[in-house]
N, C-alpha and C. Protein backbone atom coordinates (compact mmCIF):
# COMPACT_ATOMS: atom_id res chain seq x y z
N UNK A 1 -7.75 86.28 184.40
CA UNK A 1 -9.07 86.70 184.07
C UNK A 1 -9.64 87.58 185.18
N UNK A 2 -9.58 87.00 186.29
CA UNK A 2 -10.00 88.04 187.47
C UNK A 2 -9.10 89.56 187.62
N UNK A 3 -7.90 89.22 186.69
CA UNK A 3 -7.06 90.77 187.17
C UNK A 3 -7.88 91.62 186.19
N UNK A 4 -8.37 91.27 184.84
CA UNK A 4 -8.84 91.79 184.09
C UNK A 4 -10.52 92.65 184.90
N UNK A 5 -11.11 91.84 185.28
CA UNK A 5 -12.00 92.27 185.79
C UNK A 5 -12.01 92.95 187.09
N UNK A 6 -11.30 92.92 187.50
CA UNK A 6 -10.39 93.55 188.64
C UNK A 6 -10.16 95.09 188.38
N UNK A 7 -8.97 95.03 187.31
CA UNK A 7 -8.57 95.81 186.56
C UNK A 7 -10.03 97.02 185.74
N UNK A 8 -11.01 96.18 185.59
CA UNK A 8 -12.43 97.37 184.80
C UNK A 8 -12.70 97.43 186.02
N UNK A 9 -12.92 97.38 187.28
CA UNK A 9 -13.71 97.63 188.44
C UNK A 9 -12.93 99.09 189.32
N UNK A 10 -11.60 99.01 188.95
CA UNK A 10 -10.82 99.83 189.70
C UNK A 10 -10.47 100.97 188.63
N UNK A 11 -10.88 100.54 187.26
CA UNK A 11 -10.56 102.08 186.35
C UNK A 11 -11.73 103.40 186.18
N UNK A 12 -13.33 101.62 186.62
CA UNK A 12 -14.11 102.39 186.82
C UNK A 12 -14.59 103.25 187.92
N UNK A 13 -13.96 102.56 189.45
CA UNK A 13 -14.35 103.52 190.42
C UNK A 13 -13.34 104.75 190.25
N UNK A 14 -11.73 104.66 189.82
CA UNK A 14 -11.40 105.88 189.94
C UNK A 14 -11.76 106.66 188.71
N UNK A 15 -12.15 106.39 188.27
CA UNK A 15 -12.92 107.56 187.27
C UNK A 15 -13.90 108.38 187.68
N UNK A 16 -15.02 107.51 188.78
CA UNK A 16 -15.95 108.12 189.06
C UNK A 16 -15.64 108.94 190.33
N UNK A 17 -14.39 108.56 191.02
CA UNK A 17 -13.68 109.34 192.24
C UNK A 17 -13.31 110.62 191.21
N UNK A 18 -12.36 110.43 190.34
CA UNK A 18 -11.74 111.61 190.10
C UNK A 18 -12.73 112.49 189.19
N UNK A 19 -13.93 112.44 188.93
CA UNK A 19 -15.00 113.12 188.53
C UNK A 19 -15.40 113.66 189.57
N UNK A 20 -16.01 112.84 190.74
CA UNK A 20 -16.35 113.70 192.28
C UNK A 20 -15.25 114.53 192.60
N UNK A 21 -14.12 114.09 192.85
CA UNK A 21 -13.09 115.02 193.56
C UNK A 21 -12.60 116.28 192.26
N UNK A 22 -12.45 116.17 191.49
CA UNK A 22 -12.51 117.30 190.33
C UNK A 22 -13.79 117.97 189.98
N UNK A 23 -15.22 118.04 190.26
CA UNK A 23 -15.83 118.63 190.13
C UNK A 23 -16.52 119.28 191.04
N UNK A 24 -16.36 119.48 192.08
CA UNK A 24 -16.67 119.49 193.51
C UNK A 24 -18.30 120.02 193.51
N UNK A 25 -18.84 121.28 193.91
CA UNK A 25 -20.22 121.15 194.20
C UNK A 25 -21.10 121.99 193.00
N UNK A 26 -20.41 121.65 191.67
CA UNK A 26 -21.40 122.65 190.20
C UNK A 26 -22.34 121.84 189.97
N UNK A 27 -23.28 122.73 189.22
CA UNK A 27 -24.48 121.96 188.93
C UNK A 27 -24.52 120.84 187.92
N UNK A 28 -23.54 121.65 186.68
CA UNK A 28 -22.91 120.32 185.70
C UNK A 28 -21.45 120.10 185.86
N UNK A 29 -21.01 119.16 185.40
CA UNK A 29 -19.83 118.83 185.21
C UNK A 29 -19.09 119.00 183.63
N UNK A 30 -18.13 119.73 184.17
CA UNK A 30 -17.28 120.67 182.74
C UNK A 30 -17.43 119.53 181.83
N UNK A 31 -16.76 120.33 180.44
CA UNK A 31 -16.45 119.22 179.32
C UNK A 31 -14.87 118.62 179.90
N UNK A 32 -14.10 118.89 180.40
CA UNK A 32 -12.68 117.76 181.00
C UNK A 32 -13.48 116.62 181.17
N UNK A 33 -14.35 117.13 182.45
CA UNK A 33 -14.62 116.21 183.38
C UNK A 33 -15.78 115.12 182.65
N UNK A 34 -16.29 115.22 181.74
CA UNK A 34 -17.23 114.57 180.87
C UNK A 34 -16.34 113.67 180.03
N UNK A 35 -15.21 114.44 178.84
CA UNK A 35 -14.28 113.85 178.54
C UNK A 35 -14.06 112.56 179.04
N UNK A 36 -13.50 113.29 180.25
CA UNK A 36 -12.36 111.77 181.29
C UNK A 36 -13.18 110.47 181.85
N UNK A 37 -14.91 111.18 182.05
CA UNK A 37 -15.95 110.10 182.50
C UNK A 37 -16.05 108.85 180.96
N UNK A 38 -16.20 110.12 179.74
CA UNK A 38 -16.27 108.76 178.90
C UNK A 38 -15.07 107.70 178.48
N UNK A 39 -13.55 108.64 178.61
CA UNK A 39 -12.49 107.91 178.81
C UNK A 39 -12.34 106.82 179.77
N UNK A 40 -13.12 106.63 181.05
CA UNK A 40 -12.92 105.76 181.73
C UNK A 40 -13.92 104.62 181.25
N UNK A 41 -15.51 105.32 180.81
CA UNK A 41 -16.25 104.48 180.57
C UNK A 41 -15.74 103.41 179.50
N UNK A 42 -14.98 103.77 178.52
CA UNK A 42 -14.67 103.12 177.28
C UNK A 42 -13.61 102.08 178.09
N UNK A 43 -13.13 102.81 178.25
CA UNK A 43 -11.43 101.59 179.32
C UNK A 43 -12.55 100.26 179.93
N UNK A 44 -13.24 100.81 180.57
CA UNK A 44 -14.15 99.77 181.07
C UNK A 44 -14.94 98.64 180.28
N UNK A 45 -15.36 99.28 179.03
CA UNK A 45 -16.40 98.66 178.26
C UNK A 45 -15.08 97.64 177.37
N UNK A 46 -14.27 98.01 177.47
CA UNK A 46 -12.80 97.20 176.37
C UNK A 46 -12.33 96.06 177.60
N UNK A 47 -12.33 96.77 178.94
CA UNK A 47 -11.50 95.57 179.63
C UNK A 47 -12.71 94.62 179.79
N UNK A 48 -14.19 94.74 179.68
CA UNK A 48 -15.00 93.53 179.73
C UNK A 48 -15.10 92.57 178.64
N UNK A 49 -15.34 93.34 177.31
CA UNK A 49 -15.23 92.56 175.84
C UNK A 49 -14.01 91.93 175.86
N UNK A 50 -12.52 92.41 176.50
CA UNK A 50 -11.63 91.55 176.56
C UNK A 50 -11.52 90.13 177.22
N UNK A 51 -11.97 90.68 178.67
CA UNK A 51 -12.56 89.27 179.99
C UNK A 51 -13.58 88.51 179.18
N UNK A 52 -15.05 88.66 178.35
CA UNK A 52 -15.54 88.01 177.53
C UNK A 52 -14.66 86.97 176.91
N UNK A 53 -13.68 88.03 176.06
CA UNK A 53 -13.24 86.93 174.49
C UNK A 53 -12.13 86.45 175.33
N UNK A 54 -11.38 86.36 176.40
CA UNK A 54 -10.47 85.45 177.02
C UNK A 54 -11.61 84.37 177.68
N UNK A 55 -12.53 84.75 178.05
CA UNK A 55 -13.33 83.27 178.88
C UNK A 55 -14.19 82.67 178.08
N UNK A 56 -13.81 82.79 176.45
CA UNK A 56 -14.25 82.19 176.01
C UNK A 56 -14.10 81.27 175.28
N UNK A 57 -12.20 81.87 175.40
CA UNK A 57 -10.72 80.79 174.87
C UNK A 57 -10.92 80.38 175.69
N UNK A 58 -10.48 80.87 177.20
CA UNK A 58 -10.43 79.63 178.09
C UNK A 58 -11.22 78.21 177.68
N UNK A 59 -12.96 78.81 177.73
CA UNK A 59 -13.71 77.62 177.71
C UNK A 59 -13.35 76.55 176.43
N UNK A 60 -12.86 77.18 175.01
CA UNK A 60 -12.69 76.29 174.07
C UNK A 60 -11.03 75.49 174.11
N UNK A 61 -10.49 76.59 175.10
CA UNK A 61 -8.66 75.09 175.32
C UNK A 61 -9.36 74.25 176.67
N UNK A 62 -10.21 74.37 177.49
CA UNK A 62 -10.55 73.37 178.11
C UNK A 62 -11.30 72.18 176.81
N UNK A 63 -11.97 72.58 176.50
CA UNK A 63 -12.76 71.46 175.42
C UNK A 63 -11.54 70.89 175.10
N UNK A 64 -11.02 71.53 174.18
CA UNK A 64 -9.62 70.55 173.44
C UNK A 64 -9.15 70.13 174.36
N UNK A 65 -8.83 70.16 175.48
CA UNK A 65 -7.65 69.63 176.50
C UNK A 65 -8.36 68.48 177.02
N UNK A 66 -9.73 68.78 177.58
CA UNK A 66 -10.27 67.38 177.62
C UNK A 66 -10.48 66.13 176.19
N UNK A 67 -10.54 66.88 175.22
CA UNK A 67 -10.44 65.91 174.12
C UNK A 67 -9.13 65.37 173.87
N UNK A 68 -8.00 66.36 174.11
CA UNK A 68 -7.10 65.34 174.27
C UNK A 68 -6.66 64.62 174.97
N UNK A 69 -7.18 64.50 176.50
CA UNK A 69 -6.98 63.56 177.17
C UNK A 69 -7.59 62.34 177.42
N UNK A 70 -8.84 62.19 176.11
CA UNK A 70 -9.83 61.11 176.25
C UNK A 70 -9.00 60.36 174.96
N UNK A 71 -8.19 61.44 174.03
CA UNK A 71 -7.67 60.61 172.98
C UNK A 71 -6.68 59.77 173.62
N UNK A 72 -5.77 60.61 174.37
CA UNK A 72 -4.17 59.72 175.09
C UNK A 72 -4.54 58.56 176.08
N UNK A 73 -5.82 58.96 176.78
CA UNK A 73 -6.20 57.39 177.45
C UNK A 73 -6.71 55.91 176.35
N UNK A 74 -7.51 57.05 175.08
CA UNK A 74 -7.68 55.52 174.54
C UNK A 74 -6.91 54.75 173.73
N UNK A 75 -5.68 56.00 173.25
CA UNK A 75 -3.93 55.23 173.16
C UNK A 75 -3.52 54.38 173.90
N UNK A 76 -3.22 55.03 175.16
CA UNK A 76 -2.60 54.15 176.00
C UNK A 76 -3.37 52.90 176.42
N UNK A 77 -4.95 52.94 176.56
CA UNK A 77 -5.42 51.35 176.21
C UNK A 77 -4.90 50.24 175.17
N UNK A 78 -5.04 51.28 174.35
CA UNK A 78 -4.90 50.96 173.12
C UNK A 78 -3.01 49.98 172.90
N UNK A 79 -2.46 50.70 173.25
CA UNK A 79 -0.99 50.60 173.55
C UNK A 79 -0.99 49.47 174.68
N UNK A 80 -1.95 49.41 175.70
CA UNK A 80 -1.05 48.08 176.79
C UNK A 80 -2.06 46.93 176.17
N UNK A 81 -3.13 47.04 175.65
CA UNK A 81 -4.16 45.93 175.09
C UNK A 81 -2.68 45.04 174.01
N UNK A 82 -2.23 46.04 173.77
CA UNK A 82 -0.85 45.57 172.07
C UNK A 82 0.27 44.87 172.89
N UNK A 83 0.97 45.50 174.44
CA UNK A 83 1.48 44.70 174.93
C UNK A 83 1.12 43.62 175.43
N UNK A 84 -0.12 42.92 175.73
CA UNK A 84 -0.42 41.86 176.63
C UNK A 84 -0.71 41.41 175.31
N UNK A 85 -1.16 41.16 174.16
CA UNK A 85 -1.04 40.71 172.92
C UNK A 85 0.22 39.93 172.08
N UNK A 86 1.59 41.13 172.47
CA UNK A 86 2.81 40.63 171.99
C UNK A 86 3.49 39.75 172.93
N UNK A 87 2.77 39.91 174.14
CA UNK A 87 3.56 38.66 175.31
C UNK A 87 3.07 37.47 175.17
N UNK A 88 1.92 37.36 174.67
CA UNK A 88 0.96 36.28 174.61
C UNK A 88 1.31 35.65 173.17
N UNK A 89 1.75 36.20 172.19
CA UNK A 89 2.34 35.28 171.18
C UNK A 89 3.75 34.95 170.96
């Protein structure tokens, strides 16, 4: 998850590098260089909606994972309560 966000932080600074260093001192910046700014912007805006909808699986396999580990403890109660039961008769 952090490479992801990692990953939008570093597509977005070199975008905005290679806009400075490709446009050097004009008053506007060409259509390339507009182009490639919204090309990076979009790369950016996709690798966050991605980091979103992964941390948001994450958060729902933690839920399940803790639900299944409240189920397997009350098995295994469940399971040694049955052995001290079958020793006892």
């Amino acid at each position: 998850m952090r490479r992801l966000y990692s990953l939008s932080k570093i597509v977005a600074i070199g975008a905005l590098v290679a806009a400075m260093g490709l446009g050097g001192c004009t008053k506007r910046p060409s259509e390339e260089q507009l182009a490639k700014l919204d090309e990076a912007r979009q790369a950016a805006e996709a690798a966050e909606k991605k980091l979103a909808e992964l941390r948001s699986e994450r958060m729902q396999l933690e839920s399940a994972l803790a639900e299944k580990q409240a189920e397997l403890a009350r098995h295994e109660e469940e399971r040694d309560d049955l052995k001290i039961k079958m020793g006892q008769e």
